[in-house]
Structure formats: structure tokens, C-alpha cells
PDB file of N, CA and C in Angstrom:
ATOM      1  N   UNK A   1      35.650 172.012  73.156  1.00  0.00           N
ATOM      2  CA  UNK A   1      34.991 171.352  72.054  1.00  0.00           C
ATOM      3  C   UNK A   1      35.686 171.780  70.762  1.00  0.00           C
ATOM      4  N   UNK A   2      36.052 170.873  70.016  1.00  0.00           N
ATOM      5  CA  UNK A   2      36.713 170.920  68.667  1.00  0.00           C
ATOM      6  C   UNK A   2      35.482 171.774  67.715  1.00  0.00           C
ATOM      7  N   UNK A   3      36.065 172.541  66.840  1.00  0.00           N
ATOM      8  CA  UNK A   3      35.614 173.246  65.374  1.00  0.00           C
ATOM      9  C   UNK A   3      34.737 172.266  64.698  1.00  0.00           C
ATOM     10  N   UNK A   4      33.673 172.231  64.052  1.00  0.00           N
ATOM     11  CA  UNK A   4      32.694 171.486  63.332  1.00  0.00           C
ATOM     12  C   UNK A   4      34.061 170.762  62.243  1.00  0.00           C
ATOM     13  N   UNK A   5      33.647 169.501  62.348  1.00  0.00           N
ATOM     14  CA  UNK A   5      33.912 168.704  61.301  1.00  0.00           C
ATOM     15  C   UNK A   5      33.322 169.446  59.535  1.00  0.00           C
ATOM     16  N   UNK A   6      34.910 168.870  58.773  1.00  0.00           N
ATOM     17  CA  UNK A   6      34.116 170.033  57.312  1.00  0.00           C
ATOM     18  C   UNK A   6      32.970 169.515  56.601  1.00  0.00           C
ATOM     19  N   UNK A   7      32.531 168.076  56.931  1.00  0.00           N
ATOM     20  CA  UNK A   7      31.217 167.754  56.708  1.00  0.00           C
ATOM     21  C   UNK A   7      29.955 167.976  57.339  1.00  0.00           C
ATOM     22  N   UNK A   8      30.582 168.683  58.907  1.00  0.00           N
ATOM     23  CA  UNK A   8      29.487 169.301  59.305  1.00  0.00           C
ATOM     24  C   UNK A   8      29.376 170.367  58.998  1.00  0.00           C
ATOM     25  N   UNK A   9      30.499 171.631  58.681  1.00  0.00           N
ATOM     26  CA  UNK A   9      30.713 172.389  58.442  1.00  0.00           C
ATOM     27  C   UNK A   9      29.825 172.159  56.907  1.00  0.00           C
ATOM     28  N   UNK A  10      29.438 171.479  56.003  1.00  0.00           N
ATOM     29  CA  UNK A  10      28.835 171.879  54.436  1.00  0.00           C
ATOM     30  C   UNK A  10      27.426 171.443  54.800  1.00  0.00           C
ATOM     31  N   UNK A  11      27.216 170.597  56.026  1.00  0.00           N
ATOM     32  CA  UNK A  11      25.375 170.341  56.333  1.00  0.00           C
ATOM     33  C   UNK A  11      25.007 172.154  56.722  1.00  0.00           C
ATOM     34  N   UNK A  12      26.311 172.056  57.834  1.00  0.00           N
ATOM     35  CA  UNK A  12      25.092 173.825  58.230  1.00  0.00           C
ATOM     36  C   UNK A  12      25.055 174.393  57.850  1.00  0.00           C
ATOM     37  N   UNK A  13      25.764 174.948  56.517  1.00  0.00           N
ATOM     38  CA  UNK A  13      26.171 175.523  55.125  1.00  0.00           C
ATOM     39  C   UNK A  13      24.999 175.810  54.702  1.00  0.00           C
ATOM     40  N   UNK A  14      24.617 174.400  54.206  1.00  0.00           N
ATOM     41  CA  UNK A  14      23.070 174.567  53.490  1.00  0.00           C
ATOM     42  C   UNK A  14      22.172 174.586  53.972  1.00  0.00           C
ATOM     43  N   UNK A  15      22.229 174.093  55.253  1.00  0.00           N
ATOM     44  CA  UNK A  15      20.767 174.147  56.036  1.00  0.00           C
ATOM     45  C   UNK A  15      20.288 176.034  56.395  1.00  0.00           C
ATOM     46  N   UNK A  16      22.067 176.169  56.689  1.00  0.00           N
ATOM     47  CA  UNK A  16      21.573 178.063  56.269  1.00  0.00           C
ATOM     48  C   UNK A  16      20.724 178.775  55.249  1.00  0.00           C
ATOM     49  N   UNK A  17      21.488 178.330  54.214  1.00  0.00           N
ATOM     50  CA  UNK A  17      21.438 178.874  52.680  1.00  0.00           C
ATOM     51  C   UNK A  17      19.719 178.212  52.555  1.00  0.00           C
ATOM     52  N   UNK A  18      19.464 177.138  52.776  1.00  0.00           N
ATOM     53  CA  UNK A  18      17.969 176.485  52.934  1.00  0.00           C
ATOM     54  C   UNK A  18      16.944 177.616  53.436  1.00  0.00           C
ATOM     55  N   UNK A  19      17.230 177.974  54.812  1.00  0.00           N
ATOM     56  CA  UNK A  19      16.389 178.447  56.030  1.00  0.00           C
ATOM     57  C   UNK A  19      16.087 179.951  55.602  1.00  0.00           C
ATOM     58  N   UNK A  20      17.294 180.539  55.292  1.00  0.00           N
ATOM     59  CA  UNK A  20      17.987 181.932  54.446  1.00  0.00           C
ATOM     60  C   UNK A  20      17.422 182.212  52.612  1.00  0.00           C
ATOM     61  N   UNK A  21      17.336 181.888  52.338  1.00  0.00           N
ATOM     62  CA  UNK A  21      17.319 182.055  50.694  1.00  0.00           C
ATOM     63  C   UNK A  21      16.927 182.958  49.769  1.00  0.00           C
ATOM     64  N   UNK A  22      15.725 183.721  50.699  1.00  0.00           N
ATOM     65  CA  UNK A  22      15.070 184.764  50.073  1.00  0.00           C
ATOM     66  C   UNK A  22      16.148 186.088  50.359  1.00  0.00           C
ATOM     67  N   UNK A  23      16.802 185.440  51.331  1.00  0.00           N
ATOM     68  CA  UNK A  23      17.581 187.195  52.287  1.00  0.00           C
ATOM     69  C   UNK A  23      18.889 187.444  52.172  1.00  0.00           C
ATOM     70  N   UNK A  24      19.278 186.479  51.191  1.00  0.00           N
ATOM     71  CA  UNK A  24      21.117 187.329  50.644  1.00  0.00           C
ATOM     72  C   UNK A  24      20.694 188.465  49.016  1.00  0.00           C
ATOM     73  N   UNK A  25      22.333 188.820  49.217  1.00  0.00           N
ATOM     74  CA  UNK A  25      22.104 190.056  47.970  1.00  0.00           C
ATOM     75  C   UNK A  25      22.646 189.329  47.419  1.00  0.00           C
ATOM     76  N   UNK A  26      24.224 189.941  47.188  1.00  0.00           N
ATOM     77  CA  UNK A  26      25.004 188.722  46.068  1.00  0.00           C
ATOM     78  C   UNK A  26      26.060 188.287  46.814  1.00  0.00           C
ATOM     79  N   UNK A  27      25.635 187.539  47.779  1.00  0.00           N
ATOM     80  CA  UNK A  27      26.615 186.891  48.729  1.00  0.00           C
ATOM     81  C   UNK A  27      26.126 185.877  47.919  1.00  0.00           C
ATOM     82  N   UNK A  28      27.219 185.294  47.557  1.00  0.00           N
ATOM     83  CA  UNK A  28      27.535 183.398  47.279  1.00  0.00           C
ATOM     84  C   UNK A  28      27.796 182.545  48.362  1.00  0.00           C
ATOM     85  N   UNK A  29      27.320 181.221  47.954  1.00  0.00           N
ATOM     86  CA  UNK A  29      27.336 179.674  48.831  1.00  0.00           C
ATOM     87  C   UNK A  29      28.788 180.253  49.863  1.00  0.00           C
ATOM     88  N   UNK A  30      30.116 180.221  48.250  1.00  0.00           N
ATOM     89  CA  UNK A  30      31.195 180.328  48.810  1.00  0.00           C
ATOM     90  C   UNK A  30      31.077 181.646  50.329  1.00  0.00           C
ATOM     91  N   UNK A  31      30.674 182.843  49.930  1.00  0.00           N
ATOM     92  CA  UNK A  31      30.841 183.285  51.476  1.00  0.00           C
ATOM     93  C   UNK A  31      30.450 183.041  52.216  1.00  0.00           C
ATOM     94  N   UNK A  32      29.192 182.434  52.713  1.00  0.00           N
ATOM     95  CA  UNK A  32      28.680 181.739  53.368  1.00  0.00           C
ATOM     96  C   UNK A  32      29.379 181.163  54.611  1.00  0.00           C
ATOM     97  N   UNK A  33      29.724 179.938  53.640  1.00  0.00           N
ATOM     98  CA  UNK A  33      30.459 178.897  53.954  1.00  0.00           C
ATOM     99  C   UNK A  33      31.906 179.488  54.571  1.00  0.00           C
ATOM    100  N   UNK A  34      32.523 180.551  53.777  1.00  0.00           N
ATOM    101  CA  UNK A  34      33.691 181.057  54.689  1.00  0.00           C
ATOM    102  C   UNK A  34      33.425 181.991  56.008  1.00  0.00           C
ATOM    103  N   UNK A  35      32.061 182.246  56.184  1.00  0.00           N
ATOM    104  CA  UNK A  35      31.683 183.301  57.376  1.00  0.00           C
ATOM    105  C   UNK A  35      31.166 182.167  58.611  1.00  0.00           C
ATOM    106  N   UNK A  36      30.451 181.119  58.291  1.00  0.00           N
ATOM    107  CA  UNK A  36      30.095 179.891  58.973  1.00  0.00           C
ATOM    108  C   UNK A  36      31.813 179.450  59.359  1.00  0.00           C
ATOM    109  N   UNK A  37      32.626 178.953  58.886  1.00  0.00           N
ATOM    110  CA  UNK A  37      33.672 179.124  59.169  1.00  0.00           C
ATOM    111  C   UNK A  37      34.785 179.645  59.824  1.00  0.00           C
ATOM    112  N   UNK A  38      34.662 180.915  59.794  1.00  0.00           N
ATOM    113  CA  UNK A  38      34.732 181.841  60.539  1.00  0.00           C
ATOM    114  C   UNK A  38      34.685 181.922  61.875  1.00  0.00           C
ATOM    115  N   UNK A  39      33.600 181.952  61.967  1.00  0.00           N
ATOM    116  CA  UNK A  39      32.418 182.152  63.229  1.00  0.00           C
ATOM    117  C   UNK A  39      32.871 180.729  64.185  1.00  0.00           C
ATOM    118  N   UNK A  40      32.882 179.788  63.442  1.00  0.00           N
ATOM    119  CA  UNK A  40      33.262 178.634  64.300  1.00  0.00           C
ATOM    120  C   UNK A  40      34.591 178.618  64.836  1.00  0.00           C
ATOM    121  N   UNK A  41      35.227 178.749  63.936  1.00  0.00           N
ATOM    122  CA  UNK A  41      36.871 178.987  64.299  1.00  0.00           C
ATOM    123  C   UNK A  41      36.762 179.984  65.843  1.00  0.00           C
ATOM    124  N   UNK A  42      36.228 181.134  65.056  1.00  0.00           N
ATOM    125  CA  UNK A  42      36.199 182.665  66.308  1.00  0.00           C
ATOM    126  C   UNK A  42      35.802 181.700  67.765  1.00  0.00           C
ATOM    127  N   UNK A  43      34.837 181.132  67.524  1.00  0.00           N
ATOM    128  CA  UNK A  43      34.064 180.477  69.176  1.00  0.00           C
ATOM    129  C   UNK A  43      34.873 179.289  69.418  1.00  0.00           C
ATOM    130  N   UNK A  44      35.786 178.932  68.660  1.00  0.00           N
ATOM    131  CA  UNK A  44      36.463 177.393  69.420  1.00  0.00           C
ATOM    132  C   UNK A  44      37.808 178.314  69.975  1.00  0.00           C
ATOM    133  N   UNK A  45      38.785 179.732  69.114  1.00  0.00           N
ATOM    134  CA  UNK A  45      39.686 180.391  70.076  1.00  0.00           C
ATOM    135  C   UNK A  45      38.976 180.835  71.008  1.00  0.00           C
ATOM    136  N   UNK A  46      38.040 181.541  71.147  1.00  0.00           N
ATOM    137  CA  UNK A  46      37.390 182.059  72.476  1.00  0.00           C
ATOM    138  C   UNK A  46      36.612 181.886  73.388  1.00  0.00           C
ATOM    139  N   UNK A  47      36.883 180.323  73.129  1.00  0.00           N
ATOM    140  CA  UNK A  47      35.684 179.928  74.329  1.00  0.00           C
ATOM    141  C   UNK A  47      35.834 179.995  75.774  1.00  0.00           C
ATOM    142  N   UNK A  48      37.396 179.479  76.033  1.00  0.00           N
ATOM    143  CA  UNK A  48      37.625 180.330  77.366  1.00  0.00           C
ATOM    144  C   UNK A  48      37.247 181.534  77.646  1.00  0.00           C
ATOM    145  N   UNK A  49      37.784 182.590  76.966  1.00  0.00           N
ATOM    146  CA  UNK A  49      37.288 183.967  77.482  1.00  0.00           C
ATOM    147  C   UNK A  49      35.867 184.084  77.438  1.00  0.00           C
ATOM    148  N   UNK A  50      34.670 183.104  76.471  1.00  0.00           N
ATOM    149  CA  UNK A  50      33.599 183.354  76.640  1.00  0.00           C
ATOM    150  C   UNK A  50      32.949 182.763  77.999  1.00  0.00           C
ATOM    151  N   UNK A  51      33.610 181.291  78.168  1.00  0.00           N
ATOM    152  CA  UNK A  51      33.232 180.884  79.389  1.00  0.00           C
ATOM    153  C   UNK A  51      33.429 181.968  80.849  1.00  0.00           C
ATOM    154  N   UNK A  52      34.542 182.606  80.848  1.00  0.00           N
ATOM    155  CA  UNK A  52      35.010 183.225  81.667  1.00  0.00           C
ATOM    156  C   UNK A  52      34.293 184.641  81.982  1.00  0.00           C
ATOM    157  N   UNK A  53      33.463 184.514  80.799  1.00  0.00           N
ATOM    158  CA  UNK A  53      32.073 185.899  81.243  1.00  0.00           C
ATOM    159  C   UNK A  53      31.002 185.941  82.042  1.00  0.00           C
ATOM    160  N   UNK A  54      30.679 184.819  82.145  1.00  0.00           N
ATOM    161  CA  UNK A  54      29.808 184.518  82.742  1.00  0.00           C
ATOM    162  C   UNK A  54      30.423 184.360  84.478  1.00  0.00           C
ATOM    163  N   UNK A  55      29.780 185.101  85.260  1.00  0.00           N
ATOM    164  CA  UNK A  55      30.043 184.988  86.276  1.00  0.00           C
ATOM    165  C   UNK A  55      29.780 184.147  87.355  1.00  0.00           C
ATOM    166  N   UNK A  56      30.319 183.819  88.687  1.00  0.00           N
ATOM    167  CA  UNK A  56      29.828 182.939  89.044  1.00  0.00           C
ATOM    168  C   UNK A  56      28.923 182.987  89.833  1.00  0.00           C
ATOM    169  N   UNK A  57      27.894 182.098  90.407  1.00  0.00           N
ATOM    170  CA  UNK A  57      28.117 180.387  90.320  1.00  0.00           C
ATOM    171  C   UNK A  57      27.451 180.014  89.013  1.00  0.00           C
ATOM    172  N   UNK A  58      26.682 180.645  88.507  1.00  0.00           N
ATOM    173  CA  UNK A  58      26.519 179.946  86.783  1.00  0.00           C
ATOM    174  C   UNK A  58      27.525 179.395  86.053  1.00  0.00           C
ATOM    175  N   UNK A  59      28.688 179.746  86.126  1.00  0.00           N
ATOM    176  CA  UNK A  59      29.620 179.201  85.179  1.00  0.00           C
ATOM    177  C   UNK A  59      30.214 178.339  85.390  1.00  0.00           C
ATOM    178  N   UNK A  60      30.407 177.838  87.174  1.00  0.00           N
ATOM    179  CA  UNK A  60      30.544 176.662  88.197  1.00  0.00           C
ATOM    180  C   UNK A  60      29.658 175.257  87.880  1.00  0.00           C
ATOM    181  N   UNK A  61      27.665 175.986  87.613  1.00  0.00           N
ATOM    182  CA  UNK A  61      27.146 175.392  87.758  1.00  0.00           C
ATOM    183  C   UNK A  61      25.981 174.560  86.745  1.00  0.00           C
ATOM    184  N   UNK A  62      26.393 175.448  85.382  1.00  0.00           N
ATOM    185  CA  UNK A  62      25.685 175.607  84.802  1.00  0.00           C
ATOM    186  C   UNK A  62      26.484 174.487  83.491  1.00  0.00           C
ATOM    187  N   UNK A  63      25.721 174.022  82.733  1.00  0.00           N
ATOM    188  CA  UNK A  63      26.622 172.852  81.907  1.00  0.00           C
ATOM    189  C   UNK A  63      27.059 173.126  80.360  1.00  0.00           C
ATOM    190  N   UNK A  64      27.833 173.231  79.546  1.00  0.00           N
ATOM    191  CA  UNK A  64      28.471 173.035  78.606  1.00  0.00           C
ATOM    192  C   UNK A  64      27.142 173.672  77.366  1.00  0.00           C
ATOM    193  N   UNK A  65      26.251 172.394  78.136  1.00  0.00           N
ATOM    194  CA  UNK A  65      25.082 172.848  76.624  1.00  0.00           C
ATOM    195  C   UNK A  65      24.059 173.835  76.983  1.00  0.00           C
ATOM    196  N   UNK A  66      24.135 174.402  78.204  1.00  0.00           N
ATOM    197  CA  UNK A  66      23.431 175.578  79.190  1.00  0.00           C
ATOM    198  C   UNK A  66      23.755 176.412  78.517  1.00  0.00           C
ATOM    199  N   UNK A  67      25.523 176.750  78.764  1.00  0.00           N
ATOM    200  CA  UNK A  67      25.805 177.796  79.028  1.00  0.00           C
ATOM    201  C   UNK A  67      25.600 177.670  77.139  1.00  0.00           C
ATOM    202  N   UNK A  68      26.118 177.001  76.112  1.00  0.00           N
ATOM    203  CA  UNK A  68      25.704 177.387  74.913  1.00  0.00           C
ATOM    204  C   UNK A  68      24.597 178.032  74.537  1.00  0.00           C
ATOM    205  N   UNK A  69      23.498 177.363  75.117  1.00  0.00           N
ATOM    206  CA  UNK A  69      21.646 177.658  74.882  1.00  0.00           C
ATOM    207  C   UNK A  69      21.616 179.457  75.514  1.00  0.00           C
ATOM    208  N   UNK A  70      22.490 179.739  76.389  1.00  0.00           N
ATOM    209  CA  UNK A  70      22.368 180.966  77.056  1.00  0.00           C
ATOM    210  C   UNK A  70      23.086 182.032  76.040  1.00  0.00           C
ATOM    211  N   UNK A  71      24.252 181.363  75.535  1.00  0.00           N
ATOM    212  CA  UNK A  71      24.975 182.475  74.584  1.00  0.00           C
ATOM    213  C   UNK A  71      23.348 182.818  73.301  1.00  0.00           C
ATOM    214  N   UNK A  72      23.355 181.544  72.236  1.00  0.00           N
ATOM    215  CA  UNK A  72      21.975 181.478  71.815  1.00  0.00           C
ATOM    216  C   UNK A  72      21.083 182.738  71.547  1.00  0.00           C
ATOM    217  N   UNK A  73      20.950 182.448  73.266  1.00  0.00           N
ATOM    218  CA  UNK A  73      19.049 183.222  73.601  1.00  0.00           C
ATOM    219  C   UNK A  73      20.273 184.655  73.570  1.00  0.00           C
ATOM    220  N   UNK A  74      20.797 185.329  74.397  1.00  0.00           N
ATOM    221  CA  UNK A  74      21.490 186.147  74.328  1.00  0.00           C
ATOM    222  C   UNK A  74      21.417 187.182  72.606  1.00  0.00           C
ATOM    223  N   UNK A  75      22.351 186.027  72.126  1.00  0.00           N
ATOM    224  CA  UNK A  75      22.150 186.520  70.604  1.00  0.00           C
ATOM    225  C   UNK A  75      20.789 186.900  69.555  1.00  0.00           C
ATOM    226  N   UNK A  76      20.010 185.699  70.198  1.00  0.00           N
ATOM    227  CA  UNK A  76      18.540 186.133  69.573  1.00  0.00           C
ATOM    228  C   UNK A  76      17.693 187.266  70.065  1.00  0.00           C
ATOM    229  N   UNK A  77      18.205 187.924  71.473  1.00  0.00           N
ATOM    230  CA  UNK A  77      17.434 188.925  72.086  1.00  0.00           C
ATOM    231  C   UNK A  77      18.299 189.606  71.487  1.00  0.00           C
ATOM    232  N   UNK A  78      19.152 190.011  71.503  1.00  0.00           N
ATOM    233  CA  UNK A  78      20.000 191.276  70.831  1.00  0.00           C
ATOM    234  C   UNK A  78      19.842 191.579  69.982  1.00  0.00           C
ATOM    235  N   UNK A  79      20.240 190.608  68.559  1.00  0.00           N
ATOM    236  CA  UNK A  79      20.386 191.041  67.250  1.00  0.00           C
ATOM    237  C   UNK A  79      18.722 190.394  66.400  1.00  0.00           C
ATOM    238  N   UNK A  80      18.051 189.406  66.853  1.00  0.00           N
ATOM    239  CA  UNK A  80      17.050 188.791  66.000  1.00  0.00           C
ATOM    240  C   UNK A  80      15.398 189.017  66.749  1.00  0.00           C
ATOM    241  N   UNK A  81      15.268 189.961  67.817  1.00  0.00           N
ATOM    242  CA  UNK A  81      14.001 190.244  68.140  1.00  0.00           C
ATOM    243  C   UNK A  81      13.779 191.441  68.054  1.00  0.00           C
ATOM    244  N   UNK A  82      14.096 192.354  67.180  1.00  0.00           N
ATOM    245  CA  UNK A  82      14.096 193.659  67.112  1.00  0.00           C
ATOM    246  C   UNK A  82      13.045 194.712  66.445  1.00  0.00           C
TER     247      UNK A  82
END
């Protein structure tokens, strides 16, 4: 899957900065937008090796927008239920 389009790339921008607003210091739009960036770039080089973590038969069997929803929940148990 290709890197967000840069017009999608400035919707999730703000829909961050929206959702977020009370909880930056003096991070600006601009970093934001270059860490969203970032981050996307990072997961479109590594998606092989991310696919390739998952062991099998999940990774055989499991579909594209699975295995995304699984990275997701993953991330939200780790870093956002604490």
C-alpha cells in the first residue's frame, strides 16, 4: 500500500491536531504534520518486515485490514491503556 496521499496526509493532520489540542506543549501544526509523515513513510518501508512478524498461519490467513486493526489494538494496549 502506497504512503497517504499529501491531501490525505493534511486531513489526518488536523483531524489529529482536532482530537489532540489540549495535549501539545509547543509542538507546532508544522511538527505534527512532519511526525504524521514520518510515521507513514516508516510503515510503507517496513511493511514487509512488519508483515513478516506475525507468524504463521495468521499472516497466511489473516487480511491486509486484519492484520492493520491487529498492529492498532497492539499499539493501543501498549502505549494508550496504561
Amino acid at each position: 500500500m502506497a504512503v497517504l496521499s499529501d491531501s490525505e496526509r493534511a486531513v489526518a493532520t488536523a483531524e489529529f491536531i482536532r482530537d489532540n489540542r489540549s495535549t501539545f506543549a509547543a509542538v507546532t501544526k508544522g511538527d505534527i504534520r512532519a511526525a504524521l509523515n514520518a510515521l507513514d513513510d516508516f510503515l510503507d518501508t517496513n511493511a514487509t518486515t512488519i508483515n513478516n512478524a506475525i507468524p504463521q498461519p495468521a499472516r497466511g490467513q489473516l487480511t491486509q485490514q486484519q492484520k492493520a486493526r491487529l498492529l492498532v489494538f497492539v499499539v493501543q494496549q501498549r502505549y494508550l491503556n496504561s
